[in-house]
PDB file of N, CA and C in Angstrom:
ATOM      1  N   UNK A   1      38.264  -8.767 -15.275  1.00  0.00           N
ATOM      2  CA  UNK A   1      37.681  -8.513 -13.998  1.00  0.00           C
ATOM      3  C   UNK A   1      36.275  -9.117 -13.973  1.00  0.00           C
ATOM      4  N   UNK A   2      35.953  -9.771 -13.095  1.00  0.00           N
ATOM      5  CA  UNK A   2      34.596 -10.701 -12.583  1.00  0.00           C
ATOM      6  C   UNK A   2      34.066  -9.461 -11.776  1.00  0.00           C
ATOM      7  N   UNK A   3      32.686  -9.543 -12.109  1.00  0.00           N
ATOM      8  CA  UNK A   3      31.794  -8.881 -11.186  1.00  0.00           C
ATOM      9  C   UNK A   3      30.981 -10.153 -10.631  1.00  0.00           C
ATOM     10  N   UNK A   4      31.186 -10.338  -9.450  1.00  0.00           N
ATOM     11  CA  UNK A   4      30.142 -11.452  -8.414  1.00  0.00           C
ATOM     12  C   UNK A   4      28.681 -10.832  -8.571  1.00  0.00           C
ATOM     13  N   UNK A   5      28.181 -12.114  -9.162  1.00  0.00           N
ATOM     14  CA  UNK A   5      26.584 -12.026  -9.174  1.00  0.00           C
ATOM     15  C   UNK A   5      25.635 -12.084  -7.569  1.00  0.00           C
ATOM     16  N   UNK A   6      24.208 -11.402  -7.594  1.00  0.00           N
ATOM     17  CA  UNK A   6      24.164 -11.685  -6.333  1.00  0.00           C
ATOM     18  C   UNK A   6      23.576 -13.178  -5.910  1.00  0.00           C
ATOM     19  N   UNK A   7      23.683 -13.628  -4.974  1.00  0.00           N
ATOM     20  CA  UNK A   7      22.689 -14.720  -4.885  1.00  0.00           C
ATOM     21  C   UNK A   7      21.517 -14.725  -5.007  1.00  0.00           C
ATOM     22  N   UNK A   8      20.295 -16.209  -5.047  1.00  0.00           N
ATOM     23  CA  UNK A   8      18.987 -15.847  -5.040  1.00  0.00           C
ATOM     24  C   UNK A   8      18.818 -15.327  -3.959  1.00  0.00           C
ATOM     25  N   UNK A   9      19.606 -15.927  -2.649  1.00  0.00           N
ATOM     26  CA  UNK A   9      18.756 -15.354  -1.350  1.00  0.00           C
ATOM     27  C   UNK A   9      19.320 -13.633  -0.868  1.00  0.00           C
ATOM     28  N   UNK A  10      20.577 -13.250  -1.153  1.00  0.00           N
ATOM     29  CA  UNK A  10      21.053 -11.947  -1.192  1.00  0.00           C
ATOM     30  C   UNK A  10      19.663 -10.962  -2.296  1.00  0.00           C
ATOM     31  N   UNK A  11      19.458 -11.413  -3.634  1.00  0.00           N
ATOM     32  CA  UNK A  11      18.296 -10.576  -4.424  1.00  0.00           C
ATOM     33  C   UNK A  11      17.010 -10.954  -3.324  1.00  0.00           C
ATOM     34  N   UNK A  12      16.100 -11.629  -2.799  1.00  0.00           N
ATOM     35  CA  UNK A  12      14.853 -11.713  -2.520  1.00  0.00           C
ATOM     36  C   UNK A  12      15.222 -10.440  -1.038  1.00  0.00           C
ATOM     37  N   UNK A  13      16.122 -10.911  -0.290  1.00  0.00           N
ATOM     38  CA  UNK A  13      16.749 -10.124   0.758  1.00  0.00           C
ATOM     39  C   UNK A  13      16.658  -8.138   0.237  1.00  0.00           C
ATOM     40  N   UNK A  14      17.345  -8.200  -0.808  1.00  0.00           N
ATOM     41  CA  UNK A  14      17.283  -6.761  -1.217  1.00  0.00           C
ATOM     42  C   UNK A  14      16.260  -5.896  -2.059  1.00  0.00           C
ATOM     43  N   UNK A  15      15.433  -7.341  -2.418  1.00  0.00           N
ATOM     44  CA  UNK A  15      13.993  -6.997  -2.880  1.00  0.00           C
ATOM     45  C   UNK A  15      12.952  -6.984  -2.662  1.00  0.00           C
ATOM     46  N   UNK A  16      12.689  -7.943  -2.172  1.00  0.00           N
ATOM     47  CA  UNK A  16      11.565  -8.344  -1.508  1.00  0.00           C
ATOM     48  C   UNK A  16      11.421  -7.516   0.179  1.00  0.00           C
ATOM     49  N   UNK A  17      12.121  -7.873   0.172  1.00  0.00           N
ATOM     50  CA  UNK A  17      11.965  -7.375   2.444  1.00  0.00           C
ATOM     51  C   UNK A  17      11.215  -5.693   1.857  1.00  0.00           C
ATOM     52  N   UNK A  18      12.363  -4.818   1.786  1.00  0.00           N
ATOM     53  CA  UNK A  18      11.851  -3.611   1.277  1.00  0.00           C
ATOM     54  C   UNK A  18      10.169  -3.465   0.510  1.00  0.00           C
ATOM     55  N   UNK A  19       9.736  -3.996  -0.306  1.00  0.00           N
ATOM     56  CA  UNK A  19       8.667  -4.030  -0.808  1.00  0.00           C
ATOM     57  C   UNK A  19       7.926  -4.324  -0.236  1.00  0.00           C
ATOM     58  N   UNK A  20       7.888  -5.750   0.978  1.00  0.00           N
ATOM     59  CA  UNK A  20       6.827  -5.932   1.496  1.00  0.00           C
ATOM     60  C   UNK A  20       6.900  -4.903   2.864  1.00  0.00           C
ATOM     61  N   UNK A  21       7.953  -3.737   3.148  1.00  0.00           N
ATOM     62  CA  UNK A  21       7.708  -3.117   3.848  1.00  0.00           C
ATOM     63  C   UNK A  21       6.990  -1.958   3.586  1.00  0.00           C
ATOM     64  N   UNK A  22       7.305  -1.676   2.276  1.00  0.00           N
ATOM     65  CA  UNK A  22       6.466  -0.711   1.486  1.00  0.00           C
ATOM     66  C   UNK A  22       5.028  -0.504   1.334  1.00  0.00           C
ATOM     67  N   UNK A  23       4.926  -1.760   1.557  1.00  0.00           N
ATOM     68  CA  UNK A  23       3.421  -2.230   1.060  1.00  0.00           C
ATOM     69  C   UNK A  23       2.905  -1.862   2.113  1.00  0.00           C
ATOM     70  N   UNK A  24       3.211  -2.099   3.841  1.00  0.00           N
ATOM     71  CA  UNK A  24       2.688  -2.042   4.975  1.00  0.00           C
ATOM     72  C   UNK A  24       2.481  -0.890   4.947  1.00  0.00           C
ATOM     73  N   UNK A  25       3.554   0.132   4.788  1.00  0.00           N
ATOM     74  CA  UNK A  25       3.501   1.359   5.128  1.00  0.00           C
ATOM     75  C   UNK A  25       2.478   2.010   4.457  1.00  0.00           C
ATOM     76  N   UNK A  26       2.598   2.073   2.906  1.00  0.00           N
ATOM     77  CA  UNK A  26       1.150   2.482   2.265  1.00  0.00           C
ATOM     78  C   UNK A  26      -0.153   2.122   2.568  1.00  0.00           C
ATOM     79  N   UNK A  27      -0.188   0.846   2.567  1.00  0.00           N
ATOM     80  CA  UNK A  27      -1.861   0.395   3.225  1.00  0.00           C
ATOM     81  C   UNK A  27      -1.856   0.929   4.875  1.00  0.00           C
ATOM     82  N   UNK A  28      -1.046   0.712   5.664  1.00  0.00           N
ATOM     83  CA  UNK A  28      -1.049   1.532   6.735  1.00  0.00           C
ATOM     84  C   UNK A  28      -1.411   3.356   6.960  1.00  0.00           C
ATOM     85  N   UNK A  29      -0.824   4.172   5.531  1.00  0.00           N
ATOM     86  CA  UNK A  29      -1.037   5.002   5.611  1.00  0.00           C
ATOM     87  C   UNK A  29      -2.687   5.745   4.760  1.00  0.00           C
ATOM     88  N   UNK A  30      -3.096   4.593   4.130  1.00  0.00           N
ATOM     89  CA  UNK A  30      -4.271   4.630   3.433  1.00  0.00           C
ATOM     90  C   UNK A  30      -5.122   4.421   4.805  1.00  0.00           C
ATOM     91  N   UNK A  31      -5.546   3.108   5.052  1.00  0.00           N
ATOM     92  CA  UNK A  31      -5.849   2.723   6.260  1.00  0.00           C
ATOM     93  C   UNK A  31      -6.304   3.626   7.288  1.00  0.00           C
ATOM     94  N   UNK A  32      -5.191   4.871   7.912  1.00  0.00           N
ATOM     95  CA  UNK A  32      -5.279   5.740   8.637  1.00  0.00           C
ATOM     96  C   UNK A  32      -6.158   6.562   8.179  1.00  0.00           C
ATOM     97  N   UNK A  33      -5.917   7.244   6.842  1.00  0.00           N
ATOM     98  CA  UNK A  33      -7.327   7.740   6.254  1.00  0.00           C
ATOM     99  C   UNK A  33      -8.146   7.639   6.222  1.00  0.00           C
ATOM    100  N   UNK A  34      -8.773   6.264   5.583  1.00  0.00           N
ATOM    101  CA  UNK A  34     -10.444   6.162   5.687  1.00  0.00           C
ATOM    102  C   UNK A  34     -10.593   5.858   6.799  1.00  0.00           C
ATOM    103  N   UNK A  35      -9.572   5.722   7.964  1.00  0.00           N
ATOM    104  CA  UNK A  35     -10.622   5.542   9.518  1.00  0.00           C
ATOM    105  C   UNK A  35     -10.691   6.588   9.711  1.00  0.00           C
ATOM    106  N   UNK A  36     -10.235   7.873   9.307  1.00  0.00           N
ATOM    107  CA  UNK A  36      -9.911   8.965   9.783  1.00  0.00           C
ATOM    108  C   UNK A  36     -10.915  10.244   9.317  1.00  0.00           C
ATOM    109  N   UNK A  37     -11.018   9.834   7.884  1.00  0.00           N
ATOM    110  CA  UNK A  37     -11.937  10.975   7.524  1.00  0.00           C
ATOM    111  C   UNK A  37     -13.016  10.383   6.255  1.00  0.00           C
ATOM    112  N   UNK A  38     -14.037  11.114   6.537  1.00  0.00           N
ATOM    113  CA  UNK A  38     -14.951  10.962   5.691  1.00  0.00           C
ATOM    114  C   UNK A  38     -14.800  11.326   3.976  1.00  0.00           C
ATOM    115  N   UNK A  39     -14.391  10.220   3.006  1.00  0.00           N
ATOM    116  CA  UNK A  39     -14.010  10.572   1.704  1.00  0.00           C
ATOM    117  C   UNK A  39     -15.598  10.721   1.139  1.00  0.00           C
ATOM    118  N   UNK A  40     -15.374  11.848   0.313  1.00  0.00           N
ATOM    119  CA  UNK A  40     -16.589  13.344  -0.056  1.00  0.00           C
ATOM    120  C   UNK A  40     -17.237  11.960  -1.620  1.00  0.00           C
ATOM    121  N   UNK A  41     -16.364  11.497  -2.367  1.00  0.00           N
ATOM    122  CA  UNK A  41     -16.083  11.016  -3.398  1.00  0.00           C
ATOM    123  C   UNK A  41     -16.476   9.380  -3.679  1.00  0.00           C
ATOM    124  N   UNK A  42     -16.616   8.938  -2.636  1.00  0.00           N
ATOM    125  CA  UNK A  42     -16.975   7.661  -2.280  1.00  0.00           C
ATOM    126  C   UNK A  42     -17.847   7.422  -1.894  1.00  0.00           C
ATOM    127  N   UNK A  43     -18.518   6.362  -1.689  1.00  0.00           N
ATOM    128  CA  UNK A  43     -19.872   6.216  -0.771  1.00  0.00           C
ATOM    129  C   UNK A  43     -19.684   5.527   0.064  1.00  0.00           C
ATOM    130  N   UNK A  44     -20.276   5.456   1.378  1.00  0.00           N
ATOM    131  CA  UNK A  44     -20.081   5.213   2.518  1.00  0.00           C
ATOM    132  C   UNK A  44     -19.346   4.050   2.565  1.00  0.00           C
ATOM    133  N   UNK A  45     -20.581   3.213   1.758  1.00  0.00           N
ATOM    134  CA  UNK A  45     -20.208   1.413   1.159  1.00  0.00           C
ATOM    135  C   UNK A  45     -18.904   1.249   0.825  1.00  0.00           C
ATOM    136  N   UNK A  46     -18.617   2.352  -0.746  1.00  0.00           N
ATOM    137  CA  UNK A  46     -17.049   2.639  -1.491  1.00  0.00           C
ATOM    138  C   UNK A  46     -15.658   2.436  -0.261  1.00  0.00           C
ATOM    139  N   UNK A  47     -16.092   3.283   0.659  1.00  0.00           N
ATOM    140  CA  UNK A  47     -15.273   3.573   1.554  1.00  0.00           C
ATOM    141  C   UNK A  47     -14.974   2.469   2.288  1.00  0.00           C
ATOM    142  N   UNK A  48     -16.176   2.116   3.089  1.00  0.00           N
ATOM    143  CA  UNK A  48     -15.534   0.594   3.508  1.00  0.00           C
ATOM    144  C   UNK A  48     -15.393  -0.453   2.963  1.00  0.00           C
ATOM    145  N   UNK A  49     -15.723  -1.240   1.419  1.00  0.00           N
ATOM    146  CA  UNK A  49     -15.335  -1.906   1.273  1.00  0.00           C
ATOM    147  C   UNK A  49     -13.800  -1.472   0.925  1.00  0.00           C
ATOM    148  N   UNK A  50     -13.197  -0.570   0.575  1.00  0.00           N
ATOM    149  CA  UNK A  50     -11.880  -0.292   0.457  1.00  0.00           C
ATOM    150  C   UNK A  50     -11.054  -0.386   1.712  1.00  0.00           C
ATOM    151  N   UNK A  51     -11.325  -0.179   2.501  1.00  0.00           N
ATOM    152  CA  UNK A  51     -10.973  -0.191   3.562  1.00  0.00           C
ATOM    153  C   UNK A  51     -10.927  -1.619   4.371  1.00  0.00           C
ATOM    154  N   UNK A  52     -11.777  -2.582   3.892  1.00  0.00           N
ATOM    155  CA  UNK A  52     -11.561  -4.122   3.736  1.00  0.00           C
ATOM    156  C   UNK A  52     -10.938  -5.075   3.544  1.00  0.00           C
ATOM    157  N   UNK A  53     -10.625  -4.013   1.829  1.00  0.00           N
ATOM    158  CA  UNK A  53      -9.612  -4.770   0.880  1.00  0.00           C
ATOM    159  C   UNK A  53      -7.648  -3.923   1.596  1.00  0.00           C
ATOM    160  N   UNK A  54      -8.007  -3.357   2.048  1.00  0.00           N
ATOM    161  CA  UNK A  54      -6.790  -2.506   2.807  1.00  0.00           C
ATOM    162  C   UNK A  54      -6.460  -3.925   4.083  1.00  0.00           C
ATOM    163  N   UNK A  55      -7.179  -3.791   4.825  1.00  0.00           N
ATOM    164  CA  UNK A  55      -6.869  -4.495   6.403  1.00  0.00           C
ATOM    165  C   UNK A  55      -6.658  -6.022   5.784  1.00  0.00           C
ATOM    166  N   UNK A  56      -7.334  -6.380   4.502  1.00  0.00           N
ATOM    167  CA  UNK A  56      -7.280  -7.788   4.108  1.00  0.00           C
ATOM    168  C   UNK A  56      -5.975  -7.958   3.783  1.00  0.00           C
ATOM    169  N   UNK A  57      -5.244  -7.112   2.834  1.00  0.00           N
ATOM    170  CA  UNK A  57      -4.124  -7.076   2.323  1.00  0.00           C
ATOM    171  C   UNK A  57      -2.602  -7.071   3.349  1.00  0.00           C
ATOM    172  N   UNK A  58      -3.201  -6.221   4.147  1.00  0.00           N
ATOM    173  CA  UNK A  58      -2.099  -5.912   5.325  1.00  0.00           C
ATOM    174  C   UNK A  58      -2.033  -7.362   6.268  1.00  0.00           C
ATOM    175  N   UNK A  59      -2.812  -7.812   6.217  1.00  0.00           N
ATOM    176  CA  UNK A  59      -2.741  -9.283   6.943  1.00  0.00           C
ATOM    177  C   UNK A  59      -1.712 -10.497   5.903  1.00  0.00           C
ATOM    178  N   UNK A  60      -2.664  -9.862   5.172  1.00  0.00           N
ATOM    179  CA  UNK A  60      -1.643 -10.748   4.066  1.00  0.00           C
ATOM    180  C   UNK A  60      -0.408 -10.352   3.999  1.00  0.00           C
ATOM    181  N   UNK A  61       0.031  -9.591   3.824  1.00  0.00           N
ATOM    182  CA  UNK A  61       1.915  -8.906   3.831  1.00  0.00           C
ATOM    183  C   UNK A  61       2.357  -9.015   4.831  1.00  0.00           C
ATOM    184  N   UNK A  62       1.550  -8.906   6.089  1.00  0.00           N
ATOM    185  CA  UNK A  62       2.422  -9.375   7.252  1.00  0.00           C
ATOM    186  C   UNK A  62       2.486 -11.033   7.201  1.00  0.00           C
ATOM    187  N   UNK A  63       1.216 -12.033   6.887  1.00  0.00           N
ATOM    188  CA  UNK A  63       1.840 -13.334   7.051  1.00  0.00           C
ATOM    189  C   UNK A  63       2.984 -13.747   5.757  1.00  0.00           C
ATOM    190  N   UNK A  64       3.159 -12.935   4.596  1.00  0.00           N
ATOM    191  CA  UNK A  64       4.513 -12.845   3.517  1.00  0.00           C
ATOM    192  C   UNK A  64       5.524 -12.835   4.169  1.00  0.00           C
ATOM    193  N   UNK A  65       5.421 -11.402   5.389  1.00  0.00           N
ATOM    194  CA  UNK A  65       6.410 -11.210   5.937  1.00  0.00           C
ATOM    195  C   UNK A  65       7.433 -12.365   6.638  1.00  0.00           C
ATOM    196  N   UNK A  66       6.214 -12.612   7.781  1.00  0.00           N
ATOM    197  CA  UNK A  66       6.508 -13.153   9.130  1.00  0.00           C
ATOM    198  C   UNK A  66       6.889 -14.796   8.344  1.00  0.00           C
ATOM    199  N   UNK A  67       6.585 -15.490   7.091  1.00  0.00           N
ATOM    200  CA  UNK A  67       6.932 -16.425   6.189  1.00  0.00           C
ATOM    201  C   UNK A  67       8.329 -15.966   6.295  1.00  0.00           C
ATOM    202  N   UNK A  68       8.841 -14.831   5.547  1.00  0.00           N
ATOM    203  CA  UNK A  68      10.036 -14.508   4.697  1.00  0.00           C
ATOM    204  C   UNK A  68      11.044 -14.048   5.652  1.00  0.00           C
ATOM    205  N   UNK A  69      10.960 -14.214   7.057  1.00  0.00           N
ATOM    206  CA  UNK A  69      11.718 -14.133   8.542  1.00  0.00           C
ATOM    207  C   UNK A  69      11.674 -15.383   8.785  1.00  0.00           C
ATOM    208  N   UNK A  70      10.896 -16.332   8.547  1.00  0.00           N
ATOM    209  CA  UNK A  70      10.835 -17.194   9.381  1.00  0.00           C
ATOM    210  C   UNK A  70      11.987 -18.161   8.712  1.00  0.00           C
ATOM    211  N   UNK A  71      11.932 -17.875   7.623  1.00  0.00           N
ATOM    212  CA  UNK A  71      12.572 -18.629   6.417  1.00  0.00           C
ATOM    213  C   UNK A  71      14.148 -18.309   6.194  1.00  0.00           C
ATOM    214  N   UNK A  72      14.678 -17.320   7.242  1.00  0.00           N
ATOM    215  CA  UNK A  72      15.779 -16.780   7.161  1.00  0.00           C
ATOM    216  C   UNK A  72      15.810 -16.225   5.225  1.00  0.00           C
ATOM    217  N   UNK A  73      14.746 -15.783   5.091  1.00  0.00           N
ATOM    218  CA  UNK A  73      14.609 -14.601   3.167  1.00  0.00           C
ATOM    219  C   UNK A  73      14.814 -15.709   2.640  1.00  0.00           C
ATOM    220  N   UNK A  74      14.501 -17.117   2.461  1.00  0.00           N
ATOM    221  CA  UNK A  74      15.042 -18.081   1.311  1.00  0.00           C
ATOM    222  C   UNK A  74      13.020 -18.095   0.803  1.00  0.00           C
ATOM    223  N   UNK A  75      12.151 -17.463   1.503  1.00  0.00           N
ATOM    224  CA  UNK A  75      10.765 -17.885   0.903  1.00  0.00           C
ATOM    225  C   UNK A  75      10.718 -16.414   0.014  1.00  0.00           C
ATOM    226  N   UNK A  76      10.325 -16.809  -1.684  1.00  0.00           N
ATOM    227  CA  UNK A  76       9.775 -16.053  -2.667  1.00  0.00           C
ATOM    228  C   UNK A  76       8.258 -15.350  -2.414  1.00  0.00           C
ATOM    229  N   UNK A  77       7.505 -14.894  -3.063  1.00  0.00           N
ATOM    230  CA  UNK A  77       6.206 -14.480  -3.542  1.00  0.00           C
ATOM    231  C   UNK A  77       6.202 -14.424  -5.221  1.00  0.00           C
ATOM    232  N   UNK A  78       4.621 -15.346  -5.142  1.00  0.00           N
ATOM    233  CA  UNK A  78       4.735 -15.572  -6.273  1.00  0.00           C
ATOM    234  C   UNK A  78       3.728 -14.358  -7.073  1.00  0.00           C
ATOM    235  N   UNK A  79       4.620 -13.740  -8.141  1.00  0.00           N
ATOM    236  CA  UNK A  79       4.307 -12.054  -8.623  1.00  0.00           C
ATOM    237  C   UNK A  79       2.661 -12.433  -9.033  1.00  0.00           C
ATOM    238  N   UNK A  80       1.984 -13.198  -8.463  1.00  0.00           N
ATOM    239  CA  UNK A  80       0.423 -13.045  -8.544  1.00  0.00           C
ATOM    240  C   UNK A  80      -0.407 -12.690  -7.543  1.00  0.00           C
ATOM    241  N   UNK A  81       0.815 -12.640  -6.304  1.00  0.00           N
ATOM    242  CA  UNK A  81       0.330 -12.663  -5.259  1.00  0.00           C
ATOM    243  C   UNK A  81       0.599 -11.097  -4.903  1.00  0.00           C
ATOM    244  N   UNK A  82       1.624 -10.565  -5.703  1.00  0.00           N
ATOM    245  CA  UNK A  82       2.208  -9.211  -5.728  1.00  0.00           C
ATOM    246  C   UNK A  82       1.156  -8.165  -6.514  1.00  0.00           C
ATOM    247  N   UNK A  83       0.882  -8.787  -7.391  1.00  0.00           N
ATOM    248  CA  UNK A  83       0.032  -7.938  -8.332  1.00  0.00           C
ATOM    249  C   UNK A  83      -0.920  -7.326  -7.970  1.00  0.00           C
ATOM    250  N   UNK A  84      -1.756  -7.539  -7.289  1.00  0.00           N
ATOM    251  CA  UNK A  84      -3.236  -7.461  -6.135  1.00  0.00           C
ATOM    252  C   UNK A  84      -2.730  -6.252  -5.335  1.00  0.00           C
ATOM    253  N   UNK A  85      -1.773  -6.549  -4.833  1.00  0.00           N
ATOM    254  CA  UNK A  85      -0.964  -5.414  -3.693  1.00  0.00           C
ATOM    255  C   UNK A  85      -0.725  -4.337  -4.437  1.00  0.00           C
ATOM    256  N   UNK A  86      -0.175  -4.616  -5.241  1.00  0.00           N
ATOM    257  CA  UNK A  86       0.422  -3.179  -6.590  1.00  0.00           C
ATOM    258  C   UNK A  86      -0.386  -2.295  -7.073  1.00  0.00           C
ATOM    259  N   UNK A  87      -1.564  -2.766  -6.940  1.00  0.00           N
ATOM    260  CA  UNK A  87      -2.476  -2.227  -7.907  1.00  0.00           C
ATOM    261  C   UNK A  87      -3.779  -1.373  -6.542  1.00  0.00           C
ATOM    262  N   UNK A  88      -3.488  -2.395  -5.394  1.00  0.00           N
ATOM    263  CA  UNK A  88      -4.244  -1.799  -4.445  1.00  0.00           C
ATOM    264  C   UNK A  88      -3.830  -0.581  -3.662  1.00  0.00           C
ATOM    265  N   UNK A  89      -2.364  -0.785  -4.043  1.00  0.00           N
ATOM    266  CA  UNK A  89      -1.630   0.611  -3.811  1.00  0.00           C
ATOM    267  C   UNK A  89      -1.613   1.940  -4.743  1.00  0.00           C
ATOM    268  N   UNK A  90      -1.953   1.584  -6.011  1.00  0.00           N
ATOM    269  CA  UNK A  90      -2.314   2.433  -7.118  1.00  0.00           C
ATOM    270  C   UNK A  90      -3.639   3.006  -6.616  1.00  0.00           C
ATOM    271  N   UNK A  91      -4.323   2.322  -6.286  1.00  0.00           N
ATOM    272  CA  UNK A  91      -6.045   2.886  -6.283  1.00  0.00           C
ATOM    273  C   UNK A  91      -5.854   3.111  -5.097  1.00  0.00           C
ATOM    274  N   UNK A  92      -4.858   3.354  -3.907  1.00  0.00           N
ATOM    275  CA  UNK A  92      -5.187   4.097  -3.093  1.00  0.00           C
ATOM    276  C   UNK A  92      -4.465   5.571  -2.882  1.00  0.00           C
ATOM    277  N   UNK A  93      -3.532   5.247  -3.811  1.00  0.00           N
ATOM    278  CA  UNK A  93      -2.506   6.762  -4.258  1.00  0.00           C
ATOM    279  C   UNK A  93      -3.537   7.590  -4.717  1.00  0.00           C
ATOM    280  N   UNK A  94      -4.048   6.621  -6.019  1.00  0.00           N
ATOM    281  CA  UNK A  94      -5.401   7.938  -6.457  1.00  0.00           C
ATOM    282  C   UNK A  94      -6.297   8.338  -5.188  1.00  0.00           C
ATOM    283  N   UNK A  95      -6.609   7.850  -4.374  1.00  0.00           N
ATOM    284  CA  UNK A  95      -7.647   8.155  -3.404  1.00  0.00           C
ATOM    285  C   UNK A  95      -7.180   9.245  -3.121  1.00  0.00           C
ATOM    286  N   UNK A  96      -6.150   8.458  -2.417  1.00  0.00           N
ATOM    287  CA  UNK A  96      -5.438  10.024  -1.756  1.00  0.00           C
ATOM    288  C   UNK A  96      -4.791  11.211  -2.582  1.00  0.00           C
ATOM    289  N   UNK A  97      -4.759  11.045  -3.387  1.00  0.00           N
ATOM    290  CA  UNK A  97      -4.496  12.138  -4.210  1.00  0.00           C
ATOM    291  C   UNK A  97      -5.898  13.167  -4.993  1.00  0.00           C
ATOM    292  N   UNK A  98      -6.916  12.438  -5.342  1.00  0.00           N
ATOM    293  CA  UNK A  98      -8.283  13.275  -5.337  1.00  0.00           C
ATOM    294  C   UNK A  98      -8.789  13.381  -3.888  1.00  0.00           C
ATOM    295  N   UNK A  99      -8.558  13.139  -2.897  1.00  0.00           N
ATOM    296  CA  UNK A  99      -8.822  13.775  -1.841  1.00  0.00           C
ATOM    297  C   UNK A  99      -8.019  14.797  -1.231  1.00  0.00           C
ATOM    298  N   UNK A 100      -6.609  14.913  -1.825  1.00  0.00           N
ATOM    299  CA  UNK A 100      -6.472  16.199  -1.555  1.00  0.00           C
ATOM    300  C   UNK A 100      -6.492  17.287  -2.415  1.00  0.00           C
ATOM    301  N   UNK A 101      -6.756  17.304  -3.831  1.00  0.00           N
ATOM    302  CA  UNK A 101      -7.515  17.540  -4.435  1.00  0.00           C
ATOM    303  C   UNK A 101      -8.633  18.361  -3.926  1.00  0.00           C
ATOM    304  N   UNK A 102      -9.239  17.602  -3.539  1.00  0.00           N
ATOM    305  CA  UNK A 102     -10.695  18.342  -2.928  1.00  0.00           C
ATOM    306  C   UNK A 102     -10.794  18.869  -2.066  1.00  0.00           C
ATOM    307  N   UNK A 103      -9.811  18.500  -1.207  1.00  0.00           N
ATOM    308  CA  UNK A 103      -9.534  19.255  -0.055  1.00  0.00           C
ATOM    309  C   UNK A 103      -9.203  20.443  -0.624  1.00  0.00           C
ATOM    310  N   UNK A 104      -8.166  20.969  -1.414  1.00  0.00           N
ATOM    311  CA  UNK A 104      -7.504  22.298  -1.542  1.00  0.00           C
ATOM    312  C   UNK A 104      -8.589  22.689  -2.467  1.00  0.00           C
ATOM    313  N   UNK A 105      -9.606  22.216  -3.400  1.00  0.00           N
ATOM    314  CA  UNK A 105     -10.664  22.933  -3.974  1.00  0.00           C
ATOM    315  C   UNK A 105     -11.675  23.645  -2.964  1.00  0.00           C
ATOM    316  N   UNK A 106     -11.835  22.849  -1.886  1.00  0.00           N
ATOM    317  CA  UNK A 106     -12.801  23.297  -0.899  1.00  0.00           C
ATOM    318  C   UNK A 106     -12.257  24.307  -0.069  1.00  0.00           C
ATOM    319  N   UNK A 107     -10.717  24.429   0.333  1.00  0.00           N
ATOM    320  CA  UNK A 107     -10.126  25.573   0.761  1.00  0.00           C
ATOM    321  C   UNK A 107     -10.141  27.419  -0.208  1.00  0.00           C
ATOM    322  N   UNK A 108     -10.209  26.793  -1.499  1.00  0.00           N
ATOM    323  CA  UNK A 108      -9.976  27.811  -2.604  1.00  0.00           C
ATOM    324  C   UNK A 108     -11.033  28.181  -2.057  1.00  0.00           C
ATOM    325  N   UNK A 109     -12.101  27.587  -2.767  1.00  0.00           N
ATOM    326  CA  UNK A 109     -13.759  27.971  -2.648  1.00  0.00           C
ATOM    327  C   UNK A 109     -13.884  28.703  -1.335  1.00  0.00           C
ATOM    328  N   UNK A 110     -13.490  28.394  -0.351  1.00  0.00           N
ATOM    329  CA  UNK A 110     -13.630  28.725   0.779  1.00  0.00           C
ATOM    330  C   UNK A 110     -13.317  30.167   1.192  1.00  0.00           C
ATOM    331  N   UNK A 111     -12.287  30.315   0.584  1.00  0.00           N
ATOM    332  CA  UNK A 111     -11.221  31.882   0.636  1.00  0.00           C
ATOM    333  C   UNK A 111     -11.597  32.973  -0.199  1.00  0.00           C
ATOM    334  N   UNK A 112     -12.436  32.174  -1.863  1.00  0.00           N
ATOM    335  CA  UNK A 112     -13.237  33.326  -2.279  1.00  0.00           C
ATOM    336  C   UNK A 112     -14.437  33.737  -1.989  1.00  0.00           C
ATOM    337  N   UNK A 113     -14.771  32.912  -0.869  1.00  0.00           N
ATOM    338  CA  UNK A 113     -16.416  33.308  -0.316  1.00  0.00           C
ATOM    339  C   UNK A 113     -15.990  34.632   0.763  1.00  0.00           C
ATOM    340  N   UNK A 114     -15.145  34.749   1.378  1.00  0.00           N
ATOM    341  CA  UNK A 114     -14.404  34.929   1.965  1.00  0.00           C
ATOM    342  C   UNK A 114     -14.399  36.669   1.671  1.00  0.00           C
TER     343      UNK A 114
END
């Protein structure tokens, strides 16, 4: 029994599309944050240049995108161009994750003053 391999353009199709939608959605949902609220942990500066490297990135994944449509999925990314994204999504998981963090420390604190 043969198992059919997938094609290159069937793998970039089932890999790629998803990821670079991933990517939107996270920097989109980071994004919403620092326009949204003042991070306690950062400095003003911290904050917006992150928030820089966020809107910079999202431009970039959408022109990956709007490439990798245009191309009917036959256009790659080359994993150097991925790496930057990966990692900007790491450091914004942590964000958001010591900010809520602090958030629920400042609620505790809050309830034993209380």
């Amino acid at each position: 029994m043969s198992i059919e391999q997938p094609t290159e353009l069937e793998l970039l199709k089932t890999v790629l599309e998803p990821l670079l939608e991933d990517f939107q959605y996270w920097f989109g949902r980071s994004r919403s944050l620092l326009e949204s609220e003042r991070i306690s942990f950062l400095s003003a500066q911290e904050q917006a240049q992150l928030l820089e490297r966020i809107v910079k990135s999202q431009q970039e994944v959408q022109a990956a995108q709007t490439l990798f449509r245009a191309t009917g999925g036959a256009a790659g990314i080359d994993s150097k161009i991925l790496l930057p994204w990966h990692q900007l999504v790491a450091e914004c998981w942590n964000v958001a994750q010591k900010w809520r963090e602090t958030k629920q420390q400042a609620r505790t604190n809050q309830n034993l003053k209380q």
